[in-house]
PDB file of N, CA and C in Angstrom:
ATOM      1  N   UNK A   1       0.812  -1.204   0.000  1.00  0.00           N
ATOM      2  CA  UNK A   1       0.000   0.000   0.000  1.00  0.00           C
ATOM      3  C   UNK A   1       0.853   1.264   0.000  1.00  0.00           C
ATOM      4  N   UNK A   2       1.911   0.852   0.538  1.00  0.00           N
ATOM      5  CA  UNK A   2       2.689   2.609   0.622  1.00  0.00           C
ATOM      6  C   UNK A   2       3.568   2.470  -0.894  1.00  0.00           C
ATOM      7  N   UNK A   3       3.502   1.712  -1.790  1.00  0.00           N
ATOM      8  CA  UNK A   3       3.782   2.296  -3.621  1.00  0.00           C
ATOM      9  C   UNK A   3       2.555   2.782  -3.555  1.00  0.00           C
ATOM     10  N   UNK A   4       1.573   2.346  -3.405  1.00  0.00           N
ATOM     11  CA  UNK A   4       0.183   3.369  -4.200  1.00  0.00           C
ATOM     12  C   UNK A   4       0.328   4.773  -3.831  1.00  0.00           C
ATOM     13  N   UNK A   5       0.134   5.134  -1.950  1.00  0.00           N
ATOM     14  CA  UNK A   5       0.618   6.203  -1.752  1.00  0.00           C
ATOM     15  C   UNK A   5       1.645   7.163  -2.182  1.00  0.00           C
ATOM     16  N   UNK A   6       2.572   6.221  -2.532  1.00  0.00           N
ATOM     17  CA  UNK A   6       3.792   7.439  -2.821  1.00  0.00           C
ATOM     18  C   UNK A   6       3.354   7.582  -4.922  1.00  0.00           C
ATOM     19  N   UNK A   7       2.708   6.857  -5.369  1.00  0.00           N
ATOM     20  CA  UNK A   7       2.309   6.872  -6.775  1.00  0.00           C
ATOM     21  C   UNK A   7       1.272   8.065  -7.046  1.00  0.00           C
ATOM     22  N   UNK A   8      -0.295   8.075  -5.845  1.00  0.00           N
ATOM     23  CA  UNK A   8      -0.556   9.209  -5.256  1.00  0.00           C
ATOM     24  C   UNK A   8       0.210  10.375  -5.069  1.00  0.00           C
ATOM     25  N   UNK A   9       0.672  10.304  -4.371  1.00  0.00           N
ATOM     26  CA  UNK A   9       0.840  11.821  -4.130  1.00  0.00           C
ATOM     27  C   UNK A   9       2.201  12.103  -5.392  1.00  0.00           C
ATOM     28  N   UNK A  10       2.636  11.427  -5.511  1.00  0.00           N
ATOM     29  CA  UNK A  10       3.519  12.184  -7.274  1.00  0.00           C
ATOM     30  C   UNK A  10       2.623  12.257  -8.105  1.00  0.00           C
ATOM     31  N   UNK A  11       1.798  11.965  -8.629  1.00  0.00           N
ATOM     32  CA  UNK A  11       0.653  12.003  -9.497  1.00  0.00           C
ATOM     33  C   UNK A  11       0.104  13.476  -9.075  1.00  0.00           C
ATOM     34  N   UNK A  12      -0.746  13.485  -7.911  1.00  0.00           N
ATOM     35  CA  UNK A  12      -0.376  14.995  -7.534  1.00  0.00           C
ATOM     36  C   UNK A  12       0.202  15.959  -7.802  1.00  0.00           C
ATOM     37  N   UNK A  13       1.290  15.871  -7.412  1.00  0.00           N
ATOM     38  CA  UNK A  13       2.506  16.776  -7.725  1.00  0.00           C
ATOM     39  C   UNK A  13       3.104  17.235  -8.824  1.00  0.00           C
ATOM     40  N   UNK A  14       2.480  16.286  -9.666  1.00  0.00           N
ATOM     41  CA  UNK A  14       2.885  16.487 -11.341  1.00  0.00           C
ATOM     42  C   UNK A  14       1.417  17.018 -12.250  1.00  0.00           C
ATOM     43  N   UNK A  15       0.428  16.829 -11.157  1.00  0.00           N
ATOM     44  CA  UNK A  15      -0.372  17.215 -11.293  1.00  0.00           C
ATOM     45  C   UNK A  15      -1.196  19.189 -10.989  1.00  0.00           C
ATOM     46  N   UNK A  16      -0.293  19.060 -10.402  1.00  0.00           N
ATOM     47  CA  UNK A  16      -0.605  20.796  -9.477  1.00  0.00           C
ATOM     48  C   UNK A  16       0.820  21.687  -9.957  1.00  0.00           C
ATOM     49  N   UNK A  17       1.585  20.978 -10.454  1.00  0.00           N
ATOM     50  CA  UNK A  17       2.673  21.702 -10.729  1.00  0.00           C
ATOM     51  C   UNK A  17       2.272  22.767 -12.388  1.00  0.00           C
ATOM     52  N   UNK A  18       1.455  22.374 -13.271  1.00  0.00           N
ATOM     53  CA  UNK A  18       0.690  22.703 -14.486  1.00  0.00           C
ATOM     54  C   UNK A  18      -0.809  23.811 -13.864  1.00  0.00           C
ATOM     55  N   UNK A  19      -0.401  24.989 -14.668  1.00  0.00           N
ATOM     56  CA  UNK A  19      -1.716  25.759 -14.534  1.00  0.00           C
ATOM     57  C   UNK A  19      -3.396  24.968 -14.521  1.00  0.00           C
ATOM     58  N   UNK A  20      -4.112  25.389 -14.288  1.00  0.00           N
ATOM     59  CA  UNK A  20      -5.625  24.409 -14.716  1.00  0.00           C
ATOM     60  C   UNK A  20      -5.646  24.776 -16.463  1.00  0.00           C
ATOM     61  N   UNK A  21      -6.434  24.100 -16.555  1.00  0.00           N
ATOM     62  CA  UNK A  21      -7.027  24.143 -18.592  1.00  0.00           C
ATOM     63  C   UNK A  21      -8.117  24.830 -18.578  1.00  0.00           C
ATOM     64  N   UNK A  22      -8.024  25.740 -19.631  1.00  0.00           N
ATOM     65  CA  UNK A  22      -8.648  26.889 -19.709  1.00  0.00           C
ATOM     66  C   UNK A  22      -9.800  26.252 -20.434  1.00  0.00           C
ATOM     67  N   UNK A  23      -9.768  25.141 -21.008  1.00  0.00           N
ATOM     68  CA  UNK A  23     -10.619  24.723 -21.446  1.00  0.00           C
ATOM     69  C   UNK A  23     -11.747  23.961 -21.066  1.00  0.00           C
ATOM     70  N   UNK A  24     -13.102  23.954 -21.416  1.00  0.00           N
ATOM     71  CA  UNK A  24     -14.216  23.129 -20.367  1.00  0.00           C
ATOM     72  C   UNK A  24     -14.240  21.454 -21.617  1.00  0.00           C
ATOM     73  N   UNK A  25     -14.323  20.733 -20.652  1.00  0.00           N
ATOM     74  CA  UNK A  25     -14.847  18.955 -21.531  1.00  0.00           C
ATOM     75  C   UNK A  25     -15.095  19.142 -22.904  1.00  0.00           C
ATOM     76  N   UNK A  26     -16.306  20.298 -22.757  1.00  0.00           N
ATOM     77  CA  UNK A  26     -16.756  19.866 -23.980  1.00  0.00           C
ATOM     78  C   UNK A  26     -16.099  20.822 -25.021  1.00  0.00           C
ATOM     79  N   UNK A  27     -15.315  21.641 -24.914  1.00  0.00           N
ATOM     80  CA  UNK A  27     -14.860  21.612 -26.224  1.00  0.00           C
ATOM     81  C   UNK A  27     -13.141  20.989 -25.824  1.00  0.00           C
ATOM     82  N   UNK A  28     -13.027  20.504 -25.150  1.00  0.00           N
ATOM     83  CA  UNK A  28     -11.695  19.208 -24.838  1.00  0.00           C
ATOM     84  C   UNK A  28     -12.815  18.468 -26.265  1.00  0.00           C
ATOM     85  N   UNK A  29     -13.332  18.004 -25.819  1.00  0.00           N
ATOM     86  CA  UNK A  29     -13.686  16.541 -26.455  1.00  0.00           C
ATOM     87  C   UNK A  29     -13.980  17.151 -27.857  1.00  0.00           C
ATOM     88  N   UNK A  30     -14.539  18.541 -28.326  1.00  0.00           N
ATOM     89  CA  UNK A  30     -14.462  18.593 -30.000  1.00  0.00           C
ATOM     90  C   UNK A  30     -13.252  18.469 -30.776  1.00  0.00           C
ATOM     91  N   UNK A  31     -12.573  19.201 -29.882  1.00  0.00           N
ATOM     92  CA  UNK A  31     -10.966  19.072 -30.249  1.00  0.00           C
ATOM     93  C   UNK A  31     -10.222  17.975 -30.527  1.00  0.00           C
ATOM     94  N   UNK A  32     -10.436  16.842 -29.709  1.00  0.00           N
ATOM     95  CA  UNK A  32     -10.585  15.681 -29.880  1.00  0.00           C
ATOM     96  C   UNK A  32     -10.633  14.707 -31.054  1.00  0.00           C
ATOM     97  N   UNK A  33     -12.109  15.365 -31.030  1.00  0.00           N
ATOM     98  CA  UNK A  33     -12.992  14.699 -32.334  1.00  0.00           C
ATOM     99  C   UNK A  33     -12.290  14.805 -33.760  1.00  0.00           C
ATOM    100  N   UNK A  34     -12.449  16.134 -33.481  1.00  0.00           N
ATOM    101  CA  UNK A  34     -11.545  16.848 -34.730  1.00  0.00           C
ATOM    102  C   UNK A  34     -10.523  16.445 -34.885  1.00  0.00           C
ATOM    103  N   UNK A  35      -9.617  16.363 -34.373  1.00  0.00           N
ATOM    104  CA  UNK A  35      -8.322  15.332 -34.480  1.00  0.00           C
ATOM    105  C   UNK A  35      -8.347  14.178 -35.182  1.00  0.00           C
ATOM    106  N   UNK A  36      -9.013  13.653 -34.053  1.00  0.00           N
ATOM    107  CA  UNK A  36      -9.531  12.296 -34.744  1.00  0.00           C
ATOM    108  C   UNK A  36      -9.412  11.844 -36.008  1.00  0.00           C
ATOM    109  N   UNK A  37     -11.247  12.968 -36.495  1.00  0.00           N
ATOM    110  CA  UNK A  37     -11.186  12.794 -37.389  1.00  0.00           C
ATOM    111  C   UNK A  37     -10.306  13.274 -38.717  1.00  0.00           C
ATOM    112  N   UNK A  38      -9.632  14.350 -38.563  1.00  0.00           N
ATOM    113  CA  UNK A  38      -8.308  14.104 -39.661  1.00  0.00           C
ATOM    114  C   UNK A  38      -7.669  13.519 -39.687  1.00  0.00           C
ATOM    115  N   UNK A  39      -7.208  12.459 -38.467  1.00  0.00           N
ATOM    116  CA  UNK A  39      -6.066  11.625 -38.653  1.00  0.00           C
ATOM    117  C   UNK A  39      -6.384   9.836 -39.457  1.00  0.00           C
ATOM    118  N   UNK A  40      -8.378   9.930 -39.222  1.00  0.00           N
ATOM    119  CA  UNK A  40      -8.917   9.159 -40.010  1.00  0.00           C
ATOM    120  C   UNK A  40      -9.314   9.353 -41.430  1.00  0.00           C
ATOM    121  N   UNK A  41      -9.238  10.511 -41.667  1.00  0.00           N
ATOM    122  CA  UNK A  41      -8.927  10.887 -43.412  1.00  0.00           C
ATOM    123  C   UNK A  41      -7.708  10.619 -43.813  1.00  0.00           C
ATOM    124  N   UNK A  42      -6.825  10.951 -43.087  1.00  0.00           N
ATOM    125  CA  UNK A  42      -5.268  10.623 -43.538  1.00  0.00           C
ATOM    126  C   UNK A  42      -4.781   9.256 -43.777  1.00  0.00           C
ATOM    127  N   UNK A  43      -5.366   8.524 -42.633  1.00  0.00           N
ATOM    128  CA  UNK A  43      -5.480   7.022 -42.840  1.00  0.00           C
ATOM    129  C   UNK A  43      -5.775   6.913 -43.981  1.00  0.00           C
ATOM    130  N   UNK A  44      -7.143   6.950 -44.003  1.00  0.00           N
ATOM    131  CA  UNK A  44      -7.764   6.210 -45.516  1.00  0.00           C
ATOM    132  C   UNK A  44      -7.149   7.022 -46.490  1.00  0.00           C
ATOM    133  N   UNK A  45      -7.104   8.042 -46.412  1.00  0.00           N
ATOM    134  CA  UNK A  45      -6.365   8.657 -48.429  1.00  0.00           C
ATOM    135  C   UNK A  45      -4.530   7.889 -48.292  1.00  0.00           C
ATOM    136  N   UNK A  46      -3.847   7.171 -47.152  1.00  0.00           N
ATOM    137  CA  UNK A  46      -3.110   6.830 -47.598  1.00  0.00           C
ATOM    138  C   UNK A  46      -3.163   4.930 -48.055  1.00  0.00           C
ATOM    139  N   UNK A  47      -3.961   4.436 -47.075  1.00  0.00           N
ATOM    140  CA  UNK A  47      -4.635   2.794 -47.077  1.00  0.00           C
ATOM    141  C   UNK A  47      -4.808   2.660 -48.945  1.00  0.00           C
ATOM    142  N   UNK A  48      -5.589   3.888 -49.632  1.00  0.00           N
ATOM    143  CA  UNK A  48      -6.198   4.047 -50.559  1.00  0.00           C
ATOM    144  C   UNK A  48      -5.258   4.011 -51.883  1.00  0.00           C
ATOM    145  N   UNK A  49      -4.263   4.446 -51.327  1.00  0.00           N
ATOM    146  CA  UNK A  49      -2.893   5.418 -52.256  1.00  0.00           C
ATOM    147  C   UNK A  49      -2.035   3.993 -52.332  1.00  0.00           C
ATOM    148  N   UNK A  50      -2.255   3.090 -51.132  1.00  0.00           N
ATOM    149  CA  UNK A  50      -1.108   1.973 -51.144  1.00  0.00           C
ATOM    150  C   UNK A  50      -2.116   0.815 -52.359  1.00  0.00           C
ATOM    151  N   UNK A  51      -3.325   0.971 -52.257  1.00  0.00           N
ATOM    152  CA  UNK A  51      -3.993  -0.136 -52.696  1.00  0.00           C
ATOM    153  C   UNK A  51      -4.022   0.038 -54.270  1.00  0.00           C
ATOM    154  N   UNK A  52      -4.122   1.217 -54.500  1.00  0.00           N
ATOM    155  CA  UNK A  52      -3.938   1.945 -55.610  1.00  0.00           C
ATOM    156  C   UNK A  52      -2.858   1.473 -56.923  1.00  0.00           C
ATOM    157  N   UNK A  53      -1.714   1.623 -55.359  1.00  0.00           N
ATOM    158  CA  UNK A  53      -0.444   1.310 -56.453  1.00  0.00           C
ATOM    159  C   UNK A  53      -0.117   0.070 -56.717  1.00  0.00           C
ATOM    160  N   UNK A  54      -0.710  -0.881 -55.547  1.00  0.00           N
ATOM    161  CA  UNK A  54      -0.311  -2.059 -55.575  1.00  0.00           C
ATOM    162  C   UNK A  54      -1.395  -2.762 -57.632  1.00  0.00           C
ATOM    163  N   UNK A  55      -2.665  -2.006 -57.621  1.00  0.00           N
ATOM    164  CA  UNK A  55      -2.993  -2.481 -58.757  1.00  0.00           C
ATOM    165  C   UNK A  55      -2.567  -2.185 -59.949  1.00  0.00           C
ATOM    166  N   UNK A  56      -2.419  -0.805 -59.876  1.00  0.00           N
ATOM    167  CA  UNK A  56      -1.648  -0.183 -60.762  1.00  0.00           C
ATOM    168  C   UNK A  56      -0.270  -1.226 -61.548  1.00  0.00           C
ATOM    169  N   UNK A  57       0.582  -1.574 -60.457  1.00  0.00           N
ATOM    170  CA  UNK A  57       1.440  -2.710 -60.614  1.00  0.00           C
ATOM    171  C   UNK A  57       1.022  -3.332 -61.326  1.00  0.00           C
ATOM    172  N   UNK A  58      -0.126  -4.082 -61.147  1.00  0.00           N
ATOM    173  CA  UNK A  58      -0.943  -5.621 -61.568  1.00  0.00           C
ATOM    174  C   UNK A  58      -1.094  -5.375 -62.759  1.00  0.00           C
ATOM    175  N   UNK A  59      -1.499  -4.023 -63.033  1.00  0.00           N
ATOM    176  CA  UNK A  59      -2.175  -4.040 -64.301  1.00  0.00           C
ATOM    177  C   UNK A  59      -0.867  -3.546 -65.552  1.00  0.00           C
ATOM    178  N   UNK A  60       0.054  -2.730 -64.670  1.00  0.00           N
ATOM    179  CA  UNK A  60       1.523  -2.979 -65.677  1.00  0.00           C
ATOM    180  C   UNK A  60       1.965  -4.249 -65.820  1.00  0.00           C
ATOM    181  N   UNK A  61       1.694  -5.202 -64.881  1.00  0.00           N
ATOM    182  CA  UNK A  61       2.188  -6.554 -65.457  1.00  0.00           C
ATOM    183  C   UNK A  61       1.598  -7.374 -66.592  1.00  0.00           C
ATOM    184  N   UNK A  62       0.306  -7.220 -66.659  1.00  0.00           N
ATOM    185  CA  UNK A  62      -0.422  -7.711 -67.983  1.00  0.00           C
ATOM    186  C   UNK A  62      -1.409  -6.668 -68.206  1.00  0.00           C
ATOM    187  N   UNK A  63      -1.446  -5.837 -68.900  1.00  0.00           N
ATOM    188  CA  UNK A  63      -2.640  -4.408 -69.584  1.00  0.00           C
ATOM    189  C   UNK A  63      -4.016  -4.891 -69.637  1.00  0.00           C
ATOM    190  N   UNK A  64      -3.805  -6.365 -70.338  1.00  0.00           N
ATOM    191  CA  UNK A  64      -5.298  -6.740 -71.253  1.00  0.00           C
ATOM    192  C   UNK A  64      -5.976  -7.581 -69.666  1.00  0.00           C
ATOM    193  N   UNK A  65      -5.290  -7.573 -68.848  1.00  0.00           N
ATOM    194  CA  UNK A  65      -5.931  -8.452 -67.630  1.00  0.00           C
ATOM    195  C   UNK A  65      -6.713  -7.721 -66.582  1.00  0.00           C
ATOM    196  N   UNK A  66      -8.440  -7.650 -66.591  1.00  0.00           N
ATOM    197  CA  UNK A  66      -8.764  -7.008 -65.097  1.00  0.00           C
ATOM    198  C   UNK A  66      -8.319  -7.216 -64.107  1.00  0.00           C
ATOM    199  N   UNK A  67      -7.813  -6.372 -63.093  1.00  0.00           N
ATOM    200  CA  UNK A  67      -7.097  -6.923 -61.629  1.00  0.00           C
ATOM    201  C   UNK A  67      -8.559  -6.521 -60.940  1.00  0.00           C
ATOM    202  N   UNK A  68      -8.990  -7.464 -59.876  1.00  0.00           N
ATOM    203  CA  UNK A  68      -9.837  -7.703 -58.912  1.00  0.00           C
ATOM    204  C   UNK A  68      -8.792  -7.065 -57.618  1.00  0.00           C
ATOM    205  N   UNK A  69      -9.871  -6.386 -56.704  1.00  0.00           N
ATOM    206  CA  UNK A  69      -8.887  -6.652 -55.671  1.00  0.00           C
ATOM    207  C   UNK A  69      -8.655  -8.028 -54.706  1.00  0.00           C
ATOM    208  N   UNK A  70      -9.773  -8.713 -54.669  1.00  0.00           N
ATOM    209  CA  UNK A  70      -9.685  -9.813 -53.999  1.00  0.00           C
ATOM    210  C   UNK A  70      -8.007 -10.512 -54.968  1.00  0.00           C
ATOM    211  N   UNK A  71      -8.083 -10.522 -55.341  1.00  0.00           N
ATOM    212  CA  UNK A  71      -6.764 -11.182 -56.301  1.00  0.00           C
ATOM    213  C   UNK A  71      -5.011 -10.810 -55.658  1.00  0.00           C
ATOM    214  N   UNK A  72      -5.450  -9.534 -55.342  1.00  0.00           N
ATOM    215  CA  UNK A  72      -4.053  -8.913 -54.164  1.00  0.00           C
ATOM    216  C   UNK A  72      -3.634  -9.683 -53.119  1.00  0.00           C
ATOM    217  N   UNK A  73      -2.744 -10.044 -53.653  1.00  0.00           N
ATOM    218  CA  UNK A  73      -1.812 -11.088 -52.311  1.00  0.00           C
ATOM    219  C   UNK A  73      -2.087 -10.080 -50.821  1.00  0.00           C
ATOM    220  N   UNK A  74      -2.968 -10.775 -49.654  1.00  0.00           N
ATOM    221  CA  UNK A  74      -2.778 -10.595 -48.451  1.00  0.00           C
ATOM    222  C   UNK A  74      -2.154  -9.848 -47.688  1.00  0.00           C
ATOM    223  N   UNK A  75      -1.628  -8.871 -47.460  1.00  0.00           N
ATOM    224  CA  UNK A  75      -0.194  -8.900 -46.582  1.00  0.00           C
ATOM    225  C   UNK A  75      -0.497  -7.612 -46.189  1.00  0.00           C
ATOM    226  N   UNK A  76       0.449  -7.498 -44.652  1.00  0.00           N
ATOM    227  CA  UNK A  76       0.428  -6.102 -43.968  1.00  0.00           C
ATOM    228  C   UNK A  76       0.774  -4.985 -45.153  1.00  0.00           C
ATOM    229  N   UNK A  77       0.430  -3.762 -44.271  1.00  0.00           N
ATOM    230  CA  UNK A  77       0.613  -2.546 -44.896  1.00  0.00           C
ATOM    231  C   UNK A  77       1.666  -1.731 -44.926  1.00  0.00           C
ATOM    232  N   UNK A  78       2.526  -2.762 -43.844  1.00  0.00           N
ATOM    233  CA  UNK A  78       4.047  -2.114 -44.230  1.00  0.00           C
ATOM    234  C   UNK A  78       4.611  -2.812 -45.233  1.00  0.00           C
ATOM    235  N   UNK A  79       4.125  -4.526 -45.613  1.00  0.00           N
ATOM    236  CA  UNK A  79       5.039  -4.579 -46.619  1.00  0.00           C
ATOM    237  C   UNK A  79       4.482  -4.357 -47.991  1.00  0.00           C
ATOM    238  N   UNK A  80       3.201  -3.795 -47.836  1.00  0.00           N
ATOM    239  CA  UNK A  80       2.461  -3.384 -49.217  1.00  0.00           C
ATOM    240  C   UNK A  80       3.684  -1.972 -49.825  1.00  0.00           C
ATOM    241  N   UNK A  81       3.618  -1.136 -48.391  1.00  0.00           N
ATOM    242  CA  UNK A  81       4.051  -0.045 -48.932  1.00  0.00           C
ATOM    243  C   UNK A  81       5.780  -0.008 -49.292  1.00  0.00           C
ATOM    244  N   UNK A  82       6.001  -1.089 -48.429  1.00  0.00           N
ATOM    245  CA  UNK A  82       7.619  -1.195 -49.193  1.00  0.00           C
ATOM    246  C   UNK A  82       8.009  -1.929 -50.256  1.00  0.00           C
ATOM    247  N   UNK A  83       7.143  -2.374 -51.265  1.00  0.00           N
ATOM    248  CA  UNK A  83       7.602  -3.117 -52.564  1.00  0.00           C
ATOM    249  C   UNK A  83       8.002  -2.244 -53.032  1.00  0.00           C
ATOM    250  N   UNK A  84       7.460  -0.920 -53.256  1.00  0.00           N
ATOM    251  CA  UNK A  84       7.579  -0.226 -54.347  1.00  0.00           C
ATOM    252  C   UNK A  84       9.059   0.671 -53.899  1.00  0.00           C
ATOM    253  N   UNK A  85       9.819   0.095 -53.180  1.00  0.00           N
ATOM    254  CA  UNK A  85      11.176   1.150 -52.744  1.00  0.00           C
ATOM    255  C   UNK A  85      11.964   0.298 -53.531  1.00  0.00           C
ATOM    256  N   UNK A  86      13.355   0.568 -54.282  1.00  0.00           N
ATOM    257  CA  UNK A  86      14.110  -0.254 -54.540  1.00  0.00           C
ATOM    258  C   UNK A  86      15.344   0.056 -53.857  1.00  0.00           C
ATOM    259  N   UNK A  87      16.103  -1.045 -53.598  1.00  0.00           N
ATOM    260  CA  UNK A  87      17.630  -0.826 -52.809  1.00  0.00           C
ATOM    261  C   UNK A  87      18.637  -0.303 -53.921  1.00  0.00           C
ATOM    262  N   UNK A  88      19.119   0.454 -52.876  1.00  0.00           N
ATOM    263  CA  UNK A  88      20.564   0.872 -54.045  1.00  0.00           C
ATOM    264  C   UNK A  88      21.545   0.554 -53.268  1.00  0.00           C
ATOM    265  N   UNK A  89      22.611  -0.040 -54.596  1.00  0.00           N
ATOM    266  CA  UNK A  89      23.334  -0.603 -54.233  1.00  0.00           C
ATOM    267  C   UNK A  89      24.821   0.285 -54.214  1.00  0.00           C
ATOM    268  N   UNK A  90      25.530   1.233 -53.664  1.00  0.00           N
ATOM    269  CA  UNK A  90      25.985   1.762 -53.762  1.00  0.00           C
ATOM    270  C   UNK A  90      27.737   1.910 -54.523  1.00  0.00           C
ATOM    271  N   UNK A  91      27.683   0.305 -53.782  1.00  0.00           N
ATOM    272  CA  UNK A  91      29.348  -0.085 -54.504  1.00  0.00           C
ATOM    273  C   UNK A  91      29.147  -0.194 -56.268  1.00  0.00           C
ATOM    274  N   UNK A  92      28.181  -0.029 -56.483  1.00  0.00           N
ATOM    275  CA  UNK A  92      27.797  -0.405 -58.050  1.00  0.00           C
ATOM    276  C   UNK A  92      27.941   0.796 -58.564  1.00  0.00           C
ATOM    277  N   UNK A  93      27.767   2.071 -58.182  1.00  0.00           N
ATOM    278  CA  UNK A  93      27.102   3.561 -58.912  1.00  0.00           C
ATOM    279  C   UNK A  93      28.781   3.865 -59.309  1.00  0.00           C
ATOM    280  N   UNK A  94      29.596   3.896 -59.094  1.00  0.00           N
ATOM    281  CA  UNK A  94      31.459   4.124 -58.971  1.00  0.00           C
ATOM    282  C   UNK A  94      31.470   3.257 -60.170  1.00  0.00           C
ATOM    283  N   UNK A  95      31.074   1.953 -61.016  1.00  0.00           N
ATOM    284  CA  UNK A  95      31.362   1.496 -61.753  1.00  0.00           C
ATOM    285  C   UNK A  95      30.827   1.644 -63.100  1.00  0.00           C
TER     286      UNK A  95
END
């Protein structure tokens, strides 16, 4: 019981050491919202941008072929978005 206490009263202390917020809940919580929701537009216009390219690909690989998306190999969204990087190889560029 005396960690809780001493977790208490620093919590406190780190707590009273900061002016109060000038702000009331409810526009805390629009602010919030708002956040939110741009950071859920940003999501999707980039989710959108990766899915995009990944068909784009598909369809440079054969022109005359519809790409479905169900047809898109599976896979996280980090390694969607890193196909399209290529390595350079540096000892090569000198030759």
């Amino acid at each position: 019981m005396l960690i809780w206490e001493w977790r208490r009263k620093w919590r406190q202390y780190i707590r009273n050491r900061r002016p109060p917020s000038r702000l009331s809940y409810q526009q805390l919580t629009k602010r919030y919202t708002r956040v939110s929701f741009a950071l859920f537009i940003v999501g999707w216009h980039v989710i959108g941008f990766v899915i995009w390219r990944k068909v784009e690909k598909l369809k440079k690989d054969n022109p005359q072929e519809k790409v479905l998306l169900s047809e898109i190999p599976q896979k996280g969204f980090m390694e969607l978005s890193d196909e399209g990087k290529e390595d350079i190889d540096f000892e090569d560029i000198d030759r």
